[in-house]
N, C-alpha and C. Protein backbone atom coordinates (compact mmCIF):
# COMPACT_ATOMS: atom_id res chain seq x y z
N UNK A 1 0.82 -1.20 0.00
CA UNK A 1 0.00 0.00 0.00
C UNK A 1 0.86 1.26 0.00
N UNK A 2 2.19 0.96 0.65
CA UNK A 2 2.83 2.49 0.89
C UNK A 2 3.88 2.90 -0.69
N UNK A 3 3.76 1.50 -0.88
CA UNK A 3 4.17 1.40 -2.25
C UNK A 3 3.69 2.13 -3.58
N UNK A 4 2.46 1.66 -3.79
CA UNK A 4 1.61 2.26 -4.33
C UNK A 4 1.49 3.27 -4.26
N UNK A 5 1.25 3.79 -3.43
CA UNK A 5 0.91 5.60 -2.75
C UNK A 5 2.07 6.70 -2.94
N UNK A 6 3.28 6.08 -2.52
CA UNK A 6 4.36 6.39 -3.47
C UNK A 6 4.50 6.86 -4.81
N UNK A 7 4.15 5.60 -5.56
CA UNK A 7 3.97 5.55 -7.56
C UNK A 7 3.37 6.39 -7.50
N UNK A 8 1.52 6.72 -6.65
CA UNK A 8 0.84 7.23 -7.37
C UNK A 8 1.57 8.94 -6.82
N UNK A 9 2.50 9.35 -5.99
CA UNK A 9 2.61 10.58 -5.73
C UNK A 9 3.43 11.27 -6.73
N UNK A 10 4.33 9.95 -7.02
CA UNK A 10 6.15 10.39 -8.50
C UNK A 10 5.06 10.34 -9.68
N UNK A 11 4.34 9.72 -9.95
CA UNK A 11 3.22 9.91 -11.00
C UNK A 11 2.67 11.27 -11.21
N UNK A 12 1.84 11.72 -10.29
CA UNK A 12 1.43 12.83 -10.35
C UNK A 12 2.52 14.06 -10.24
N UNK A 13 3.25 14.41 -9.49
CA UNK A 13 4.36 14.96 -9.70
C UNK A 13 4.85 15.02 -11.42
N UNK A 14 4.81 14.24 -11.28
CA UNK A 14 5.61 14.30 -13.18
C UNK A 14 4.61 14.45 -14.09
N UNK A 15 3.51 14.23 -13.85
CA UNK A 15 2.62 14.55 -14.67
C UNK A 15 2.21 16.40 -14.45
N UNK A 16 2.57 16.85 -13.34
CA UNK A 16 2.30 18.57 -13.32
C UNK A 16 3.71 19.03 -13.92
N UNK A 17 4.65 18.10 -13.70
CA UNK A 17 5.90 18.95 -14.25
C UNK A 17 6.12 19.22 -15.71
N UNK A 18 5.77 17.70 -16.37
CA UNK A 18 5.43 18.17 -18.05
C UNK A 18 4.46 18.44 -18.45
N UNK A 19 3.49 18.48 -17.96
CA UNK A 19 2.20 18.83 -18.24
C UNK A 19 2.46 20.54 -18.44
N UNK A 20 3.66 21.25 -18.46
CA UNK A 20 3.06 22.89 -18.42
C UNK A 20 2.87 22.89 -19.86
N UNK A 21 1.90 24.02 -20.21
CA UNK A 21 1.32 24.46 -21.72
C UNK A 21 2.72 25.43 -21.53
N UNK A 22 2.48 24.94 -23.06
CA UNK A 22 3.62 26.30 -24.27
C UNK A 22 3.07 27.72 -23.81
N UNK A 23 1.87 27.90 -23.53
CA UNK A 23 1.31 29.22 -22.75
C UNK A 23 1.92 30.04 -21.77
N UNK A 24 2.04 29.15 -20.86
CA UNK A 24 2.26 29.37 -19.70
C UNK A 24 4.15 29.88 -19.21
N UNK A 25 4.89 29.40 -20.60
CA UNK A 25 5.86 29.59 -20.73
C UNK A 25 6.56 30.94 -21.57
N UNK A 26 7.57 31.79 -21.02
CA UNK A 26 7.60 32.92 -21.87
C UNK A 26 8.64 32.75 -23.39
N UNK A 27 8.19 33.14 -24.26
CA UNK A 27 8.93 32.47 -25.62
C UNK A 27 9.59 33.06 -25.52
N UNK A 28 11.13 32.89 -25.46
CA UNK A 28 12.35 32.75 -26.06
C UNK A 28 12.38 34.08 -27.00
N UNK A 29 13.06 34.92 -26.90
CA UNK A 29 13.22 36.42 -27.58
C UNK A 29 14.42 36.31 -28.76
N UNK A 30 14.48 35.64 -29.53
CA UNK A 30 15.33 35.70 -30.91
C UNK A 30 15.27 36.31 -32.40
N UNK A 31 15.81 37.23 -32.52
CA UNK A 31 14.96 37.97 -33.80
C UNK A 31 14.27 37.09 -34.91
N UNK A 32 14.14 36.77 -35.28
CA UNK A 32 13.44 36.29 -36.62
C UNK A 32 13.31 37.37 -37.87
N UNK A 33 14.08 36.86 -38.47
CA UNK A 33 13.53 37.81 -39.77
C UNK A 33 12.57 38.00 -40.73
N UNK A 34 12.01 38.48 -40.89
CA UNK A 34 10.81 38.65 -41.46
C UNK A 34 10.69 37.91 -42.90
N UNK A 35 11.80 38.32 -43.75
CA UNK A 35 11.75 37.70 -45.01
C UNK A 35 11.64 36.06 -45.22
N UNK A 36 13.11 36.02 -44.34
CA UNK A 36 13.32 34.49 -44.56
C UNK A 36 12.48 33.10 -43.17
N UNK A 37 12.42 34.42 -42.14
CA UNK A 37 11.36 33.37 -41.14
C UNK A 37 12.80 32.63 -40.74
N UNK A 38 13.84 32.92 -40.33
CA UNK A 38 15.17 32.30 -39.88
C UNK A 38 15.11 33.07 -38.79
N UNK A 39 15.94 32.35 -37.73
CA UNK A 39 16.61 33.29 -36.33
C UNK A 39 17.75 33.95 -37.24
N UNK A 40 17.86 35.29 -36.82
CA UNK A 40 19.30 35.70 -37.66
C UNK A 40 19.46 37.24 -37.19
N UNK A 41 20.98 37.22 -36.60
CA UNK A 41 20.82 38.50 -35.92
C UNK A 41 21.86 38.91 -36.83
N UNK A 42 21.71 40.14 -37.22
CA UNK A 42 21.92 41.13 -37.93
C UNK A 42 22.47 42.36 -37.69
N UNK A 43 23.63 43.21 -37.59
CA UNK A 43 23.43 44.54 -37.38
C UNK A 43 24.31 45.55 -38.01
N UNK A 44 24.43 46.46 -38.42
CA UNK A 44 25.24 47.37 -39.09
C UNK A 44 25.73 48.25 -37.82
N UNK A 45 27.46 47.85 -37.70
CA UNK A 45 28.15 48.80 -36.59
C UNK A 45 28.82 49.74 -36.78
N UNK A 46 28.71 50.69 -36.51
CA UNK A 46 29.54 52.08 -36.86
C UNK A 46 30.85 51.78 -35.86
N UNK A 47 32.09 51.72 -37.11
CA UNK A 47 33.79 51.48 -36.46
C UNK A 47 34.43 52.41 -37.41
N UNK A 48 35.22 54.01 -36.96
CA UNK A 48 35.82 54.11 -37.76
C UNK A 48 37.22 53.00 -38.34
N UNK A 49 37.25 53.30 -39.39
CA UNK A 49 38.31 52.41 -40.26
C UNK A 49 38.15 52.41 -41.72
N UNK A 50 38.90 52.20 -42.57
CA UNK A 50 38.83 51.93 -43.87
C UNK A 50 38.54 50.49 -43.68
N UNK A 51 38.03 50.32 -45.04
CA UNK A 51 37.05 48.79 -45.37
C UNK A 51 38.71 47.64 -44.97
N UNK A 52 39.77 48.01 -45.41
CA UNK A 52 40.34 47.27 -45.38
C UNK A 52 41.27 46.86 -44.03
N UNK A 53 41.48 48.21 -43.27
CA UNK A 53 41.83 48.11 -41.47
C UNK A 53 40.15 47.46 -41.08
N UNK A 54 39.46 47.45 -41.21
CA UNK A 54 38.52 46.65 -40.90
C UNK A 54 38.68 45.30 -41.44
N UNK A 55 38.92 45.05 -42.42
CA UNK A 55 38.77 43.61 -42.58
C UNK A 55 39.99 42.74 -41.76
N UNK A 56 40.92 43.98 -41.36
CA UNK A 56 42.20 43.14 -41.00
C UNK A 56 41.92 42.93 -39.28
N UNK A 57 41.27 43.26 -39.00
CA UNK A 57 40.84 43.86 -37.57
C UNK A 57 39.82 42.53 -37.30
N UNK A 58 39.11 42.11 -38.37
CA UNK A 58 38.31 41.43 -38.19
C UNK A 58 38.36 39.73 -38.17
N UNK A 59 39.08 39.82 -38.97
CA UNK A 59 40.57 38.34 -39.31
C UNK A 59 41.63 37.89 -38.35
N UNK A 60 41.75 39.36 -37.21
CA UNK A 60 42.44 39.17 -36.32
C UNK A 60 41.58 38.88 -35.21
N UNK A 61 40.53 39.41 -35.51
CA UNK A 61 39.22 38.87 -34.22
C UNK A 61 38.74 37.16 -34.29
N UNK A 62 38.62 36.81 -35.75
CA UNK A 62 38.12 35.19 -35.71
C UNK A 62 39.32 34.38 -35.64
N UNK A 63 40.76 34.57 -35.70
CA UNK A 63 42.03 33.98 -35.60
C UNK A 63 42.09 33.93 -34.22
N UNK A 64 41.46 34.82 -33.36
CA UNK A 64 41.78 34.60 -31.91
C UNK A 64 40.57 33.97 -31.07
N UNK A 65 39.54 34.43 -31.57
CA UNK A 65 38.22 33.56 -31.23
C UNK A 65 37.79 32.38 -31.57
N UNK A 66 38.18 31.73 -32.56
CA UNK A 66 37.90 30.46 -33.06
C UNK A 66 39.15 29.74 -32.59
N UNK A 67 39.18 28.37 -32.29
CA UNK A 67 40.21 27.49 -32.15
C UNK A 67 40.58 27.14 -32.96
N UNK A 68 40.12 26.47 -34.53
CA UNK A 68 40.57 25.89 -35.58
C UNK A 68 39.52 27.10 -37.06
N UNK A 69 40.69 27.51 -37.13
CA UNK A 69 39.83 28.59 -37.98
C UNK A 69 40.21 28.02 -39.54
N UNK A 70 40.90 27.32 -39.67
CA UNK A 70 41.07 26.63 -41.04
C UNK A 70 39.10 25.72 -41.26
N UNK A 71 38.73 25.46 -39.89
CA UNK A 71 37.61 24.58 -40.21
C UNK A 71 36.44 25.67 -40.34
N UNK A 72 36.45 26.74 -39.74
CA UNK A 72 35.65 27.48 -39.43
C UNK A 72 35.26 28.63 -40.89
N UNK A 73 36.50 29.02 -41.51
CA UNK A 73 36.49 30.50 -42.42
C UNK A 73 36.47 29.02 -44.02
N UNK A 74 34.99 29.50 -44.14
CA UNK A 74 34.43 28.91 -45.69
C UNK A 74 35.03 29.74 -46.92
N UNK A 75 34.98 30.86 -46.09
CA UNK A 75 35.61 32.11 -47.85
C UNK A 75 36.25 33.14 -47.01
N UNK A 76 37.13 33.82 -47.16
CA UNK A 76 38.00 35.32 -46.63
C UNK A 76 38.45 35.60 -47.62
N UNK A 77 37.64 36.81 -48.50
CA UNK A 77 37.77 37.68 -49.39
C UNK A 77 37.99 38.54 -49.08
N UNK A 78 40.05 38.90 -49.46
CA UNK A 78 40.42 40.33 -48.83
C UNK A 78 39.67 41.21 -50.14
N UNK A 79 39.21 41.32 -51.50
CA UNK A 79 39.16 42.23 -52.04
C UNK A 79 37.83 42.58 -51.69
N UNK A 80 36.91 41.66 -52.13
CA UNK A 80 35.50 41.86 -51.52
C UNK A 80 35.36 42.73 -49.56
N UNK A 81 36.27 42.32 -48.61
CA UNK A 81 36.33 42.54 -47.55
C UNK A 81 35.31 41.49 -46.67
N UNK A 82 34.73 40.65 -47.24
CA UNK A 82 33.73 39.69 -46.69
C UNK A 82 34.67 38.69 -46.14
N UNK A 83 33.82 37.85 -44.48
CA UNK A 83 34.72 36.85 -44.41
C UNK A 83 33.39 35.56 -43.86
N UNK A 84 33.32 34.46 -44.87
CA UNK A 84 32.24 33.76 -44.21
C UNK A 84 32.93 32.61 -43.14
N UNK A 85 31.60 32.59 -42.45
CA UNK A 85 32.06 31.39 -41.69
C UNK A 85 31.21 30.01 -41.11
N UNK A 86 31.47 29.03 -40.96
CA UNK A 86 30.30 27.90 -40.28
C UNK A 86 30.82 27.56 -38.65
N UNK A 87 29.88 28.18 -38.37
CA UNK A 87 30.64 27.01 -36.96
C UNK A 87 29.18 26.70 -35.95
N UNK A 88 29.74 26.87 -34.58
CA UNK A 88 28.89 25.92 -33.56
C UNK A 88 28.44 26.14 -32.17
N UNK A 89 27.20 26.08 -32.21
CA UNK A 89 27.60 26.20 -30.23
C UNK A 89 26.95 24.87 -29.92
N UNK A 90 27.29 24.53 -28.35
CA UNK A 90 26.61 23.54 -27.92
C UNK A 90 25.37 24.07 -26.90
N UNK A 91 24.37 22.53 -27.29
CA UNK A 91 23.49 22.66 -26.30
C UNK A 91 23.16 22.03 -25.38
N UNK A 92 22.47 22.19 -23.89
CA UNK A 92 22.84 21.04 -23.20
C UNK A 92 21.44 20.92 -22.27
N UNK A 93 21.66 19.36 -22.10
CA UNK A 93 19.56 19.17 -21.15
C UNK A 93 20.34 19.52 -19.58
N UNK A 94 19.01 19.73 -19.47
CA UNK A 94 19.20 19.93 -17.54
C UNK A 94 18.36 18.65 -17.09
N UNK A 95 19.24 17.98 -16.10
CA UNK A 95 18.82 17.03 -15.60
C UNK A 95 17.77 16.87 -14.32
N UNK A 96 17.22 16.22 -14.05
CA UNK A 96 16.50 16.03 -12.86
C UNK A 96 17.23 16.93 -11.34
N UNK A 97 18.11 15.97 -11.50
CA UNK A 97 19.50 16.99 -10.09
C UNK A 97 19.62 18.04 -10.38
N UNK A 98 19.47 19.05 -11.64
CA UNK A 98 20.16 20.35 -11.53
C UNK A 98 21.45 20.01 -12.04
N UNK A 99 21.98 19.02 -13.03
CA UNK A 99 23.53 19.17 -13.60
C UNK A 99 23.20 18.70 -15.46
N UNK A 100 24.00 19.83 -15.58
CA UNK A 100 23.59 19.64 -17.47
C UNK A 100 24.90 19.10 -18.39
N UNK A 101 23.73 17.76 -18.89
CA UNK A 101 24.52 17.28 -19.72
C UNK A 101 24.49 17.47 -21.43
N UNK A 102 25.99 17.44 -21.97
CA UNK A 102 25.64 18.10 -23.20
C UNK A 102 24.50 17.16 -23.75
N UNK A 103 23.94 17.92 -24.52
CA UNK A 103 22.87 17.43 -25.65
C UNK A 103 23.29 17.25 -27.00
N UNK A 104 23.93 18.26 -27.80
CA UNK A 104 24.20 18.55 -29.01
C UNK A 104 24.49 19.57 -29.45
N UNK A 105 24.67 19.71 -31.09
CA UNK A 105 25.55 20.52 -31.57
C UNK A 105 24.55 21.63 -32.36
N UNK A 106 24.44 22.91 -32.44
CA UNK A 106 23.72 23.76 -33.56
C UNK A 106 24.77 24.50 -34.29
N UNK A 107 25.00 24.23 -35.26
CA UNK A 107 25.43 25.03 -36.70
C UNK A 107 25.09 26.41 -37.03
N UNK A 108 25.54 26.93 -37.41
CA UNK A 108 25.40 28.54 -37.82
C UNK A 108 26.06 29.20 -38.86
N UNK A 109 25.49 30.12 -39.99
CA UNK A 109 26.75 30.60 -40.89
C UNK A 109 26.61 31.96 -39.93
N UNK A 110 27.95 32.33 -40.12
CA UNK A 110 28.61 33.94 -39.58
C UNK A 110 29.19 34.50 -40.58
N UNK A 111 28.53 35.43 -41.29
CA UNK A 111 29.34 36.66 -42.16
C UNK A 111 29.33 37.92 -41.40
N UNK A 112 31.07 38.44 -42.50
CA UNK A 112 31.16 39.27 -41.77
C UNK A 112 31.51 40.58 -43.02
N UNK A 113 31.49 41.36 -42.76
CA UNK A 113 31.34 42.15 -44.62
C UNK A 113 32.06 43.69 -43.63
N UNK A 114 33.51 44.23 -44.60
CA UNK A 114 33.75 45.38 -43.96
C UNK A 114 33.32 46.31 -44.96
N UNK A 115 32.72 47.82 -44.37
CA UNK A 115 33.03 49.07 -45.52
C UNK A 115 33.38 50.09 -45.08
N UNK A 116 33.44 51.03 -45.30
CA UNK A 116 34.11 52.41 -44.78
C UNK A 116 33.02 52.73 -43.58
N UNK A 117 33.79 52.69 -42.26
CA UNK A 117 33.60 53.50 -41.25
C UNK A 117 32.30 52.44 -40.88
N UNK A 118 32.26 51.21 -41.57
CA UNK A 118 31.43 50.26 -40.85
C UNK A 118 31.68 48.71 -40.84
N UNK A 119 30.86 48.05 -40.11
CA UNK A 119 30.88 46.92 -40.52
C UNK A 119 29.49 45.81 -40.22
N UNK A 120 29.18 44.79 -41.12
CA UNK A 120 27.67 44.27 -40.90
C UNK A 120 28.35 42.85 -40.45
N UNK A 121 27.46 42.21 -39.19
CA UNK A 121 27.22 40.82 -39.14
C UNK A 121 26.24 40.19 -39.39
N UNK A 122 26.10 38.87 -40.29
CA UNK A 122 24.66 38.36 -40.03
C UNK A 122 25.35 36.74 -39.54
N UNK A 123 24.63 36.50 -38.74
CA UNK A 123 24.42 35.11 -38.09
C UNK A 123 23.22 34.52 -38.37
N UNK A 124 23.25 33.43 -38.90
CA UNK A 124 21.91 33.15 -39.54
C UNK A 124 22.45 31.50 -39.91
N UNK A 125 20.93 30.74 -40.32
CA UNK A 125 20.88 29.28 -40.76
C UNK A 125 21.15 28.64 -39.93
N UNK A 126 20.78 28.33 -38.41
CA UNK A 126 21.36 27.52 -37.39
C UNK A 126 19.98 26.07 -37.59
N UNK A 127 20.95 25.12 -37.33
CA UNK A 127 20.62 23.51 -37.62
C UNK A 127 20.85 22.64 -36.61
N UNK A 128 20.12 22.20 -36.11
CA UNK A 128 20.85 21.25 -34.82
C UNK A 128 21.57 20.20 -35.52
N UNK A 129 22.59 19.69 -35.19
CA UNK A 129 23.09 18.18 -35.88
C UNK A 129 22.21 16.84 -35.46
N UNK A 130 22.20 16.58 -37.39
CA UNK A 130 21.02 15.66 -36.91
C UNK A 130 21.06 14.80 -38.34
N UNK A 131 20.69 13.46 -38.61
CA UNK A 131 20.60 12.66 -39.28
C UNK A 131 20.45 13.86 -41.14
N UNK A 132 19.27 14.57 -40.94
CA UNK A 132 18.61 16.04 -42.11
C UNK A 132 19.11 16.92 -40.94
N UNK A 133 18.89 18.16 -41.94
CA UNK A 133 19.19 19.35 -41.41
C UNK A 133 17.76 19.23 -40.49
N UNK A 134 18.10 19.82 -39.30
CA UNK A 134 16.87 20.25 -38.09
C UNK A 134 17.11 21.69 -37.57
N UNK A 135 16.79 23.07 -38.20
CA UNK A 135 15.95 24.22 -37.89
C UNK A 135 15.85 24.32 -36.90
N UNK A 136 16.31 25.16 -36.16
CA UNK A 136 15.69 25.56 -34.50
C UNK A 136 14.50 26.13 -34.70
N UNK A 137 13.96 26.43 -35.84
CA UNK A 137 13.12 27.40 -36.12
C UNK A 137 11.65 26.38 -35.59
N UNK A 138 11.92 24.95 -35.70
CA UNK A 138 10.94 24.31 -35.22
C UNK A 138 10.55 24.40 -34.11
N UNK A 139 11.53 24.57 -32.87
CA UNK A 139 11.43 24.55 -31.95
C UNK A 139 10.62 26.06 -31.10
N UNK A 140 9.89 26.48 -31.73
CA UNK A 140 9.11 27.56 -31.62
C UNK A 140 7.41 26.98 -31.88
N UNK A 141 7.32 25.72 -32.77
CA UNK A 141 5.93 25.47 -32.64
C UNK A 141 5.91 24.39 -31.83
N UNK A 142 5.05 25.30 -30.87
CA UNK A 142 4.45 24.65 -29.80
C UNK A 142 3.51 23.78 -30.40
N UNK A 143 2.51 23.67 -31.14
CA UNK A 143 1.37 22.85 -31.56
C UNK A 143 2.19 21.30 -32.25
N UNK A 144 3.85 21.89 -32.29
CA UNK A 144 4.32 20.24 -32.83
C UNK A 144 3.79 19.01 -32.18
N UNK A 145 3.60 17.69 -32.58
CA UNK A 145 3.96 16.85 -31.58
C UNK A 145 5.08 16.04 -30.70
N UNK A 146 6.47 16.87 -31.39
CA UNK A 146 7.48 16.75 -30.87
C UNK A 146 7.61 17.96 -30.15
N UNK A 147 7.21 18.90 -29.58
CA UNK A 147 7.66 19.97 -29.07
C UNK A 147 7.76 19.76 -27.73
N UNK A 148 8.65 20.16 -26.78
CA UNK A 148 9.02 19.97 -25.25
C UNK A 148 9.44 21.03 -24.85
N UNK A 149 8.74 21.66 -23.41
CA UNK A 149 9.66 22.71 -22.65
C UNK A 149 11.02 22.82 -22.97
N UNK A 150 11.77 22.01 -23.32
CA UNK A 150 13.41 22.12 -22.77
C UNK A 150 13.83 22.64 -24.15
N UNK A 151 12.73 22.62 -25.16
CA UNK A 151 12.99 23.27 -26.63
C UNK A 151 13.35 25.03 -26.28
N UNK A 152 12.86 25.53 -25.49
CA UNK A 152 12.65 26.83 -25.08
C UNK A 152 14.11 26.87 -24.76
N UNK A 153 14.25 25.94 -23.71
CA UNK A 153 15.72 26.35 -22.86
C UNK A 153 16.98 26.01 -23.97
N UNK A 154 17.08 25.65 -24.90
CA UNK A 154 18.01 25.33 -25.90
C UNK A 154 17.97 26.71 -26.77
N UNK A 155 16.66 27.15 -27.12
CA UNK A 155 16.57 28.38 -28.06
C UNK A 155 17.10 29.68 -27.36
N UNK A 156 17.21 29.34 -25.86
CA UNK A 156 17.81 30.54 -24.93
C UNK A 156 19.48 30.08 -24.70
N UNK A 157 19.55 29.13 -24.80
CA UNK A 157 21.26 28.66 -24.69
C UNK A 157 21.75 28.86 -25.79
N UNK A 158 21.51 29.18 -27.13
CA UNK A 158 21.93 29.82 -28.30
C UNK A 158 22.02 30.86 -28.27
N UNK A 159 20.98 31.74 -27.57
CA UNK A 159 20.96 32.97 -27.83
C UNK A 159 22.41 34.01 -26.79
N UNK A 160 22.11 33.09 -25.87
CA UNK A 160 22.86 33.80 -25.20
C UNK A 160 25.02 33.60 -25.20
N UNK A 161 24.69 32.32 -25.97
CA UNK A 161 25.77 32.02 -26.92
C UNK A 161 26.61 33.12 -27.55
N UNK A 162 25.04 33.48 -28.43
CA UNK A 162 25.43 34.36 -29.40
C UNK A 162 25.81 35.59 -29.39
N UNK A 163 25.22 35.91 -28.00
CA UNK A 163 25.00 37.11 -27.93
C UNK A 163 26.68 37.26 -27.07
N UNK A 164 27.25 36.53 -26.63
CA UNK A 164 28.47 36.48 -26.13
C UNK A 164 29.46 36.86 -27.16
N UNK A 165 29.00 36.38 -28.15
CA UNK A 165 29.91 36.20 -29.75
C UNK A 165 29.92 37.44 -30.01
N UNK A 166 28.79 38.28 -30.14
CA UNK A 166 28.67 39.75 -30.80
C UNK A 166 29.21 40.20 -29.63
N UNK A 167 29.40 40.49 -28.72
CA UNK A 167 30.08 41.13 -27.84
C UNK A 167 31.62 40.83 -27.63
N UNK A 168 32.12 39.83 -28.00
CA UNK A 168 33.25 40.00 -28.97
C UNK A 168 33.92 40.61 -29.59
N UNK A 169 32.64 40.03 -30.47
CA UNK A 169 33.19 40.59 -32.10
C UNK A 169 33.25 42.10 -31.93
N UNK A 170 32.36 42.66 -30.86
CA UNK A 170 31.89 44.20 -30.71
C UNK A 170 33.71 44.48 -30.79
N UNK A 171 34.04 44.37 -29.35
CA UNK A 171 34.85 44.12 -28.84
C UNK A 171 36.55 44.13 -29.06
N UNK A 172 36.92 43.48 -30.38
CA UNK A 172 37.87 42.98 -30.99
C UNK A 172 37.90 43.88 -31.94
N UNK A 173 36.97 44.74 -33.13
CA UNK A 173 36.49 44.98 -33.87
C UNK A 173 37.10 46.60 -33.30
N UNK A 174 37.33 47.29 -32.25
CA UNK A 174 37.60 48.34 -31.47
C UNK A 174 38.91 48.51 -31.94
N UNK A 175 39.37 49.61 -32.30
CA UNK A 175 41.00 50.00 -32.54
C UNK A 175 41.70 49.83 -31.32
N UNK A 176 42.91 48.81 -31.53
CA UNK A 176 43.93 48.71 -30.58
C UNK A 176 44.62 50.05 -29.95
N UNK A 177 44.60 50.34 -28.59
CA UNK A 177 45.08 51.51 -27.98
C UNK A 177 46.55 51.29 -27.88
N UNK A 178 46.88 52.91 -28.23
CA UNK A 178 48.17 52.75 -28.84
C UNK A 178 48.76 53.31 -27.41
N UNK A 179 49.82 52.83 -27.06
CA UNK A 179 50.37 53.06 -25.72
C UNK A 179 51.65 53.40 -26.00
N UNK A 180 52.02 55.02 -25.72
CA UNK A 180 53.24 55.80 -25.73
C UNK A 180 53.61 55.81 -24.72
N UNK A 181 54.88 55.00 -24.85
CA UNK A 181 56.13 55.35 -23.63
C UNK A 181 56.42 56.67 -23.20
N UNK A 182 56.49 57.64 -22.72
CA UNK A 182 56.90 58.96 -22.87
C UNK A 182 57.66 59.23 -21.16
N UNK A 183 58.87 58.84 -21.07
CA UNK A 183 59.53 58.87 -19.84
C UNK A 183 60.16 59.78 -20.34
């Protein structure tokens, strides 16, 4: 009997814990672009520089941010000033205890385009690794029948990924301060 009463308490318990509606949950804030209906953050930054101290500035930013940038830089066009790129973040489940184990991998292209006195990023096309390409973009319909809370918490572990990345790139992208000896 105490047995039972038990089951039926871890039963119910788990049945209020996944049971929350997609409602009740706050969606995940990732731009979406309008045209293409992709997550894809985008922005035009005002850096003084010529297109080309920018591009060099910027080559020196993914040479130090990336670990294997031979795998990472698809095209680096010094004349164009464009530099594309593929790479990755990871994502990871949260366990029952409170300790997260990785889950998997999402894909992303990163361009990076210099011009006078600016420069544009777009981050865009992210794919979870997966047998076909798999869209995070799915992971926004709730009415799927694959859709799960922890879809939310993955679309926020990208973002905030990313948003680490552009702050970076912000970052790196800044003219090196020139430091005069003057004794």
């Amino acid at each position: 009997m105490k047995n039972l009463a038990i089951t039926a308490l871890l039963l119910l318990s788990s049945i209020v814990l996944f049971a929350q509606k997609p409602s009740t949950l706050p969606v995940p804030a990732l731009p979406i672009d309008e045209r293409t209906n992709l997550v894809t953050y985008q922005d035009v930054v005002k850096q003084e520089g010529t297109p080309d101290v920018l591009y060099q500035r910027a080559m020196k930013w993914v040479k130090s941010y990336y670990k294997n940038t031979s795998e990472v830089i698809k095209n680096a066009d010094a004349e164009k000033k464009v530099i594309e790129m593929r790479s990755s973040v990871r994502i990871f489940s949260k366990q029952k205890d409170g300790t997260m184990l990785p889950k998997n991998v999402v894909y992303y292209n990163f361009k990076l385009e210099c011009r006078d006195n600016r420069y544009r990023y777009t981050i865009t096309n992210f794919n979870e690794k997966a047998a076909a390409a798999a869209p995070i973009e799915n992971w926004f319909k709730t009415d799927s029948p694959y859709w799960t809370p922890s879809q939310y918490d993955f679309l926020n572990q990208i973002d905030e990924q990313i948003q680490q990345l552009i702050n970076s790139l912000e970052e790196g992208m800044m003219p090196e301060e020139v430091f005069e000896d003057e004794w």
